[in-house]
Protein backbone atom coordinates (compact mmCIF):
# COMPACT_ATOMS: atom_id res chain seq x y z
CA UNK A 1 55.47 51.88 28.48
CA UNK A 2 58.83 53.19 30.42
CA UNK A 3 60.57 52.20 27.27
CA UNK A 4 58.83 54.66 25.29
CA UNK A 5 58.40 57.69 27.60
CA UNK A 6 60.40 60.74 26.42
CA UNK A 7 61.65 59.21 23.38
CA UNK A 8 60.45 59.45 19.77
CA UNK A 9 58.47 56.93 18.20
CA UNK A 10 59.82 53.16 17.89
CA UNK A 11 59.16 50.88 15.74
CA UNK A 12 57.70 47.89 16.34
CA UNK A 13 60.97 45.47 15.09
CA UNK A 14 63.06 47.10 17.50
CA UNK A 15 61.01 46.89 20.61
CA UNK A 16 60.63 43.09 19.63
CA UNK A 17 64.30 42.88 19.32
CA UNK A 18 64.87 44.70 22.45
CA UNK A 19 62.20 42.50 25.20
CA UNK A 20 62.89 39.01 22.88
CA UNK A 21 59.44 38.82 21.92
CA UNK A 22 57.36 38.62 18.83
CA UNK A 23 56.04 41.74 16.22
CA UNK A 24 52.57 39.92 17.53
CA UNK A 25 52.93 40.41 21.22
CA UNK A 26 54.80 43.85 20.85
CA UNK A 27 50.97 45.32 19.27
CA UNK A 28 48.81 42.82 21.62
CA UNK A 29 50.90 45.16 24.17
CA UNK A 30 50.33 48.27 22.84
CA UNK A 31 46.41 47.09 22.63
CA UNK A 32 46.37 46.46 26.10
CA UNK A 33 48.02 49.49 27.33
CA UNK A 34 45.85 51.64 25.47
CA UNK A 35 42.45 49.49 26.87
CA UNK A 36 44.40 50.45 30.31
CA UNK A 37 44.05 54.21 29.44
CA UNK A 38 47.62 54.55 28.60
CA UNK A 39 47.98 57.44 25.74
CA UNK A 40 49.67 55.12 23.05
CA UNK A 41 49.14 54.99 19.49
CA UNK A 42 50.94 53.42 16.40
CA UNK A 43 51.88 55.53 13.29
CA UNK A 44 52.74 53.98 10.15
CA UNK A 45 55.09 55.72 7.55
CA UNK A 46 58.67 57.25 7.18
CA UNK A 47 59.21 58.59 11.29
CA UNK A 48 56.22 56.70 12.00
CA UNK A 49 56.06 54.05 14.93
CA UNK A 50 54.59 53.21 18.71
CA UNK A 51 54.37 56.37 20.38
CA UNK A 52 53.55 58.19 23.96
CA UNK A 53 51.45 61.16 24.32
CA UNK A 54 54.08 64.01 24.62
CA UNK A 55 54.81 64.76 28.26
CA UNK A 56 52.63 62.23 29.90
CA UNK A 57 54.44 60.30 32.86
CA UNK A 58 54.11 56.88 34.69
CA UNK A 59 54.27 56.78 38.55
CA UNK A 60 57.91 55.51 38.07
CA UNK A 61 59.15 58.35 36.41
CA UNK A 62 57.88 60.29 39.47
CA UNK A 63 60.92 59.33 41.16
CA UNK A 64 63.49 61.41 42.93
CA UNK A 65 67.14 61.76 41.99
CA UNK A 66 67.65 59.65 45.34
CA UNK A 67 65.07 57.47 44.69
CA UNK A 68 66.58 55.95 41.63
CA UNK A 69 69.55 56.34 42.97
CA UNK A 70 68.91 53.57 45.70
CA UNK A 71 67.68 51.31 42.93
CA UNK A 72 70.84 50.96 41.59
CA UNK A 73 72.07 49.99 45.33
CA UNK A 74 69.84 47.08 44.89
CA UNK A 75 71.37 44.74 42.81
CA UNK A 76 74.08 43.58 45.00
CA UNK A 77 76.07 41.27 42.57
CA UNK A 78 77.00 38.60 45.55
CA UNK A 79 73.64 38.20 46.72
CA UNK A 80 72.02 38.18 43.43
CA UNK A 81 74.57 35.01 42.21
CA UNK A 82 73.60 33.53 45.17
CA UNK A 83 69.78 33.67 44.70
CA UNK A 84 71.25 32.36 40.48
CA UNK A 85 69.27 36.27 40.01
CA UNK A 86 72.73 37.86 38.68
CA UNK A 87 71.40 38.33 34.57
CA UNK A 88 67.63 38.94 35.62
CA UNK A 89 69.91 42.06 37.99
CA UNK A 90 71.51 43.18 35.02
CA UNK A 91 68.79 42.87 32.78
CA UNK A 92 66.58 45.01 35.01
CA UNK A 93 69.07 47.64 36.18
CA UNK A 94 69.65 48.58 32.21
CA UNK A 95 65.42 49.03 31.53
CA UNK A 96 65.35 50.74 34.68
CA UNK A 97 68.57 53.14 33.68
CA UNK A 98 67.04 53.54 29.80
CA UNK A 99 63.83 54.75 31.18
CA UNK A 100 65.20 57.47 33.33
CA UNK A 101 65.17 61.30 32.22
CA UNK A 102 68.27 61.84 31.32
CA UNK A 103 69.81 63.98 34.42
CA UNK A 104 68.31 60.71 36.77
CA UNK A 105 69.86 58.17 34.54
CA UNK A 106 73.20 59.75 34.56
CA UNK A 107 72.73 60.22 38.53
CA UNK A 108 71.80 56.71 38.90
CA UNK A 109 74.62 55.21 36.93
CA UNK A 110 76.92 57.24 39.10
CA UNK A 111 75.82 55.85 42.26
CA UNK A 112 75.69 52.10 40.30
CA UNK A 113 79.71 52.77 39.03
CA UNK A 114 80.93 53.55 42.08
CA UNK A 115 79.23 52.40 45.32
CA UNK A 116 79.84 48.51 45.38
CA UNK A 117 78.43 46.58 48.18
CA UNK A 118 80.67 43.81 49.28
CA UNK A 119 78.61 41.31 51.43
CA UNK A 120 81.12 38.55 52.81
CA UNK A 121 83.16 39.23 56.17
CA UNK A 122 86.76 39.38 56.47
CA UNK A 123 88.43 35.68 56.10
CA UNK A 124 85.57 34.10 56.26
CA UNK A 125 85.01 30.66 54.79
CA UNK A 126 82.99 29.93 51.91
CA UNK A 127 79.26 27.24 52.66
CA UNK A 128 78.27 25.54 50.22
CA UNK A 129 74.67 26.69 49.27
CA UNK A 130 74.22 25.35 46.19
CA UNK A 131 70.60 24.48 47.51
CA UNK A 132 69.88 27.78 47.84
CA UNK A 133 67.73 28.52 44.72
CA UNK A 134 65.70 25.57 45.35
CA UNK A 135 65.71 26.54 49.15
CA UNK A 136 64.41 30.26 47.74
CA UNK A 137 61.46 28.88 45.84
CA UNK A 138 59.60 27.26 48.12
CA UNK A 139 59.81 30.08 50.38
CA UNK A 140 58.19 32.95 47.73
CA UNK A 141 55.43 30.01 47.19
CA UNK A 142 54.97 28.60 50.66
CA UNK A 143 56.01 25.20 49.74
CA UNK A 144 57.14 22.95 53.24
CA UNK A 145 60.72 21.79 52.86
CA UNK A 146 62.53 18.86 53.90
CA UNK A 147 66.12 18.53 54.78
CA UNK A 148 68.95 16.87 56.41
CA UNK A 149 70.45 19.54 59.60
CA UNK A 150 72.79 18.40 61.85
CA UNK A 151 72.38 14.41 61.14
CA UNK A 152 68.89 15.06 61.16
CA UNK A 153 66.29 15.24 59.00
CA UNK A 154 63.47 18.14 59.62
CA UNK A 155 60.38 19.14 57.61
CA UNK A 156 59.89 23.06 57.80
CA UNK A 157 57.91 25.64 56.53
CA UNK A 158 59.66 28.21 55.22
CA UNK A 159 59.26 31.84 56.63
CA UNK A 160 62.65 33.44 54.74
CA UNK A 161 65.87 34.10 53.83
CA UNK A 162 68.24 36.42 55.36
CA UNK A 163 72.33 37.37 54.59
CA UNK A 164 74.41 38.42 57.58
CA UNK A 165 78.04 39.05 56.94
CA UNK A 166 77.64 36.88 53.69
CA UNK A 167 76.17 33.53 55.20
CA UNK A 168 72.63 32.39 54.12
CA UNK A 169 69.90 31.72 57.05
CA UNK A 170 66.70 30.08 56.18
CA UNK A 171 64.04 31.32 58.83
CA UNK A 172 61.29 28.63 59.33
CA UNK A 173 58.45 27.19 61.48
CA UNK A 174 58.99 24.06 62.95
CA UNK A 175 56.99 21.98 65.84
CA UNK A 176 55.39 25.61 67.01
CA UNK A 177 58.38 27.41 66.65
CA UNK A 178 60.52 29.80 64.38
CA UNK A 179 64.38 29.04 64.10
CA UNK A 180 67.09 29.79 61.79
CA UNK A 181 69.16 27.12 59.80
CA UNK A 182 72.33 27.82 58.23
CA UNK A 183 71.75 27.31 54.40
CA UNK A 184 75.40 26.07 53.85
CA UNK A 185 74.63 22.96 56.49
CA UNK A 186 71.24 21.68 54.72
CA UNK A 187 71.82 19.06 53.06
CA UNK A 188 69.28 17.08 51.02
CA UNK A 189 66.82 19.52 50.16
CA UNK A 190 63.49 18.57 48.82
CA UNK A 191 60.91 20.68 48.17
CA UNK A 192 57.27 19.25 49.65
CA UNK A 193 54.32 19.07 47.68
CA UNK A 194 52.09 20.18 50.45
CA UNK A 195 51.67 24.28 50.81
CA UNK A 196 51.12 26.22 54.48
CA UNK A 197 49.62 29.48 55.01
CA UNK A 198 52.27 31.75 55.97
CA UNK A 199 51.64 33.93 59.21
CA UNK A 200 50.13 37.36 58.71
CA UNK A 201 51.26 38.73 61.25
CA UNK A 202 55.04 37.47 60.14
CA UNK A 203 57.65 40.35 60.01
CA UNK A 204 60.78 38.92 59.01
CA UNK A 205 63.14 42.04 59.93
CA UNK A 206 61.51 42.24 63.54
CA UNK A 207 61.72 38.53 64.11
CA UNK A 208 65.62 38.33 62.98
CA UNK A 209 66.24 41.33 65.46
CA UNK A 210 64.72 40.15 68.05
CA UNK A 211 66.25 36.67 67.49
CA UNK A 212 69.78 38.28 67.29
CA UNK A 213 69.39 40.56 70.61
CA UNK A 214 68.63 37.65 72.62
CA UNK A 215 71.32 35.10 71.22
CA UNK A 216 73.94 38.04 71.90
CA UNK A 217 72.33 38.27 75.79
CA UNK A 218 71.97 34.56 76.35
CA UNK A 219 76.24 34.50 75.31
CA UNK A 220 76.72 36.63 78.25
CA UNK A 221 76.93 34.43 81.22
CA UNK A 222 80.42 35.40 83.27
CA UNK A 223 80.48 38.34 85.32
CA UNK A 224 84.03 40.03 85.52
CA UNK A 225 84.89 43.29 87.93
CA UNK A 226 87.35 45.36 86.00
CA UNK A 227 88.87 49.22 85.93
CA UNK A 228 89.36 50.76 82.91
CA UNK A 229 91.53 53.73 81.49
CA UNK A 230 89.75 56.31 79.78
CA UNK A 231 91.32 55.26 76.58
CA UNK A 232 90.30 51.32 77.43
CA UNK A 233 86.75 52.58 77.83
CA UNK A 234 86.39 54.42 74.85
CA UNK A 235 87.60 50.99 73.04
CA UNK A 236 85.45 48.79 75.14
CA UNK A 237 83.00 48.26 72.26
CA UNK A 238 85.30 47.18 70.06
CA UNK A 239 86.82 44.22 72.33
CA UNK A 240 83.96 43.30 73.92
CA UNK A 241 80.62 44.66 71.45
CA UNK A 242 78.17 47.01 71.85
CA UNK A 243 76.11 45.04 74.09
CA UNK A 244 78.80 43.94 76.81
CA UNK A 245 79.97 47.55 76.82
CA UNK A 246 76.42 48.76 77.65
CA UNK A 247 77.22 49.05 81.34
CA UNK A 248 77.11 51.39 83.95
CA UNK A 249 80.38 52.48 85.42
CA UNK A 250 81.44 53.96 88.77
CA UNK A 251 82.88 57.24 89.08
CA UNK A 252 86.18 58.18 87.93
CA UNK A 253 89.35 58.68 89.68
CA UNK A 254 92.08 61.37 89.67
CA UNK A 255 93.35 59.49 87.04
CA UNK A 256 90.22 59.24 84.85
CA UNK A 257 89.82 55.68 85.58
CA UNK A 258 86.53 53.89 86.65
CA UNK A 259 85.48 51.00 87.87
CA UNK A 260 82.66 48.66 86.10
CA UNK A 261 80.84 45.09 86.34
CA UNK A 262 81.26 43.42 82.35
CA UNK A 263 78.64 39.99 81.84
CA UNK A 264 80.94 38.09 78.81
CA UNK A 265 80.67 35.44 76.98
CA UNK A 266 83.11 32.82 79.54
CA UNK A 267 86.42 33.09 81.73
CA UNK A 268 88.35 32.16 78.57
CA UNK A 269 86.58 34.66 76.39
CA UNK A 270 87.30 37.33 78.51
CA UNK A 271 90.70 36.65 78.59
CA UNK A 272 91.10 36.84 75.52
CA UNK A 273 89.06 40.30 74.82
CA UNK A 274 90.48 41.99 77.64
CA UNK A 275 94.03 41.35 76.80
CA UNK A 276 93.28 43.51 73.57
CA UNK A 277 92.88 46.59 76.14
CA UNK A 278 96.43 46.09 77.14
CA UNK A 279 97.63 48.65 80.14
CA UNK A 280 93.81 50.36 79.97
CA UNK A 281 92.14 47.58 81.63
CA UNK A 282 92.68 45.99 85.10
CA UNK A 283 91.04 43.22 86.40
CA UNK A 284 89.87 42.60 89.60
CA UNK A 285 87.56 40.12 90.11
CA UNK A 286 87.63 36.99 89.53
CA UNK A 287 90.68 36.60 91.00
CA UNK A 288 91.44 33.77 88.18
CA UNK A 289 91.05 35.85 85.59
CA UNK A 290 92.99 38.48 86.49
CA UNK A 291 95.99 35.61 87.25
CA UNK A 292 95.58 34.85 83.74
CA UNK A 293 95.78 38.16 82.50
CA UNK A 294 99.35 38.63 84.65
CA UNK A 295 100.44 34.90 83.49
CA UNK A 296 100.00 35.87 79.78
CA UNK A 297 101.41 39.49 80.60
CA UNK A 298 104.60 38.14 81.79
CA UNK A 299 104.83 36.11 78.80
CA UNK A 300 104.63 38.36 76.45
CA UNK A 301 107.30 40.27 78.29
CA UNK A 302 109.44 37.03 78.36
CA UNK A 303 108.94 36.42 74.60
CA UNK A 304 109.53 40.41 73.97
CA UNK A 305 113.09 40.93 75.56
């Protein structure tokens, strides 16, 4: 149907050729669309063929210029060789792009030449999730899964999948609760023969924020009294996160300093993070931490002669 919307008639060969199917199931098509009250009809003769009434439009070509635009965004090439979905990707972005008006297709192509959508972090290392197909399956039919995590084997039902900075996390109910398992540590997947009836109520996105917010607070254990530069609190964030920075600070000096109370992750984290500040941060309390921020200050100025 999208195939032959504002185009001239096509034969039936060529559609055949195009969707690798038979003459036979290219007219039981064209039957069924037409019992569906699509306006199609076959011609025979020289510029004969399988036509569209002139003008008429699917929902899909309804679409907005950013609309299909996002489409092509879609098809990010990492994830989709991941999921083994990378021809199935292609296949579908070209029907999508050949049944496009031509000012949308041209927009969309645009958008699918030169945005590309890199997944993986920074020097990250590579899992192995070669189970990851089967692991997908049985989580778009509600199949229970068995597998080998940490030394020990576990028998799941599968909720979803999500990608976070290129790592694989299989969301899944287990013994009355929901947890994550990182896809590149199953081992010895096997796909149950038994179904479950997924939760209605189920929102993957909400879950996996929620999940995240309070890993990133139950990190934050050691309190830390520090004074910071305005420079070192405008970088906060970036040393510490969004989160840890999410304090309330006390008022500034002539200087622009001020004074704050940081929750991080332990002593030797925050070591480590707070050197990155350099001269904008001073630490006050504990009074260990702020010896190890001198110690390692007076090596670098040893090593720096």
């Amino acid at each position: 149907m999208l195939r032959l919307q504002g185009s001239p008639g096509v034969v039936a060969d060529q559609l055949a050729d195009e969707f690798g199917v038979s003459v036979r199931t290219i007219y039981r098509d064209v039957a069924s669309l037409s019992a569906a009250g699509v306006p199609i009809w076959t011609e025979s003769g020289p510029g004969g063929g399988i036509h569209l009434l002139d003008g008429w439009q699917s929902k899909l070509s309804g679409m907005t210029d950013d609309e299909t635009s996002a489409l092509m965004l879609l098809g990010v090439p990492s994830i989709a060789a991941d999921l083994g979905r990378s021809d199935a990707v292609g296949s579908a972005g070209a029907k999508l792009l050949r049944t496009l008006p031509g000012p949308l297709r041209e927009s969309a192509r645009l958008w699918q030449d030169r945005i590309l959508v890199d997944v993986p972090g920074w020097f990250g290392g590579v899992d192995d999730i070669s189970a990851l197909p089967l692991i997908t399956s049985a989580v778009l039919v509600s199949r229970r899964l068995r597998f080998v995590y940490r030394d020990r084997e576990r028998t799941v039902e599968p909720l979803g999948l999500v990608i976070k900075a290129g790592v694989w996390y299989l969301v899944a109910g287990m013994n009355g609760r929901t947890l994550s398992f990182r896809v590149g540590r199953i081992k010895n997947t096997v796909v149950e023969d038994d179904s479950f009836t997924r939760p209605v109520d189920f929102d993957l996105p909400s879950w996996w924020a929620a999940s995240m917010a309070e890993f990133d607070r139950s990190l934050l254990r050691f309190d830390c009294q520090v004074r910071l530069s305005p420079e070192g609190r405008r970088r906060l964030p970036d040393v510490v996160g969004e989160l840890a920075a999410a304090v309330e600070v006390g008022p500034e000096d002539d200087d622009g300093w001020v004074g704050a109370w940081l929750k991080l992750e332990s002593e030797a984290v925050a070591l480590s993070q707070l050197i990155g500040l350099g001269a904008d941060v001073e630490v006050l309390e504990p009074s260990s931490l702020r010896e190890g921020m001198r110690t390692v200050a007076e090596q670098m100025v040893l090593r720096h002669r």
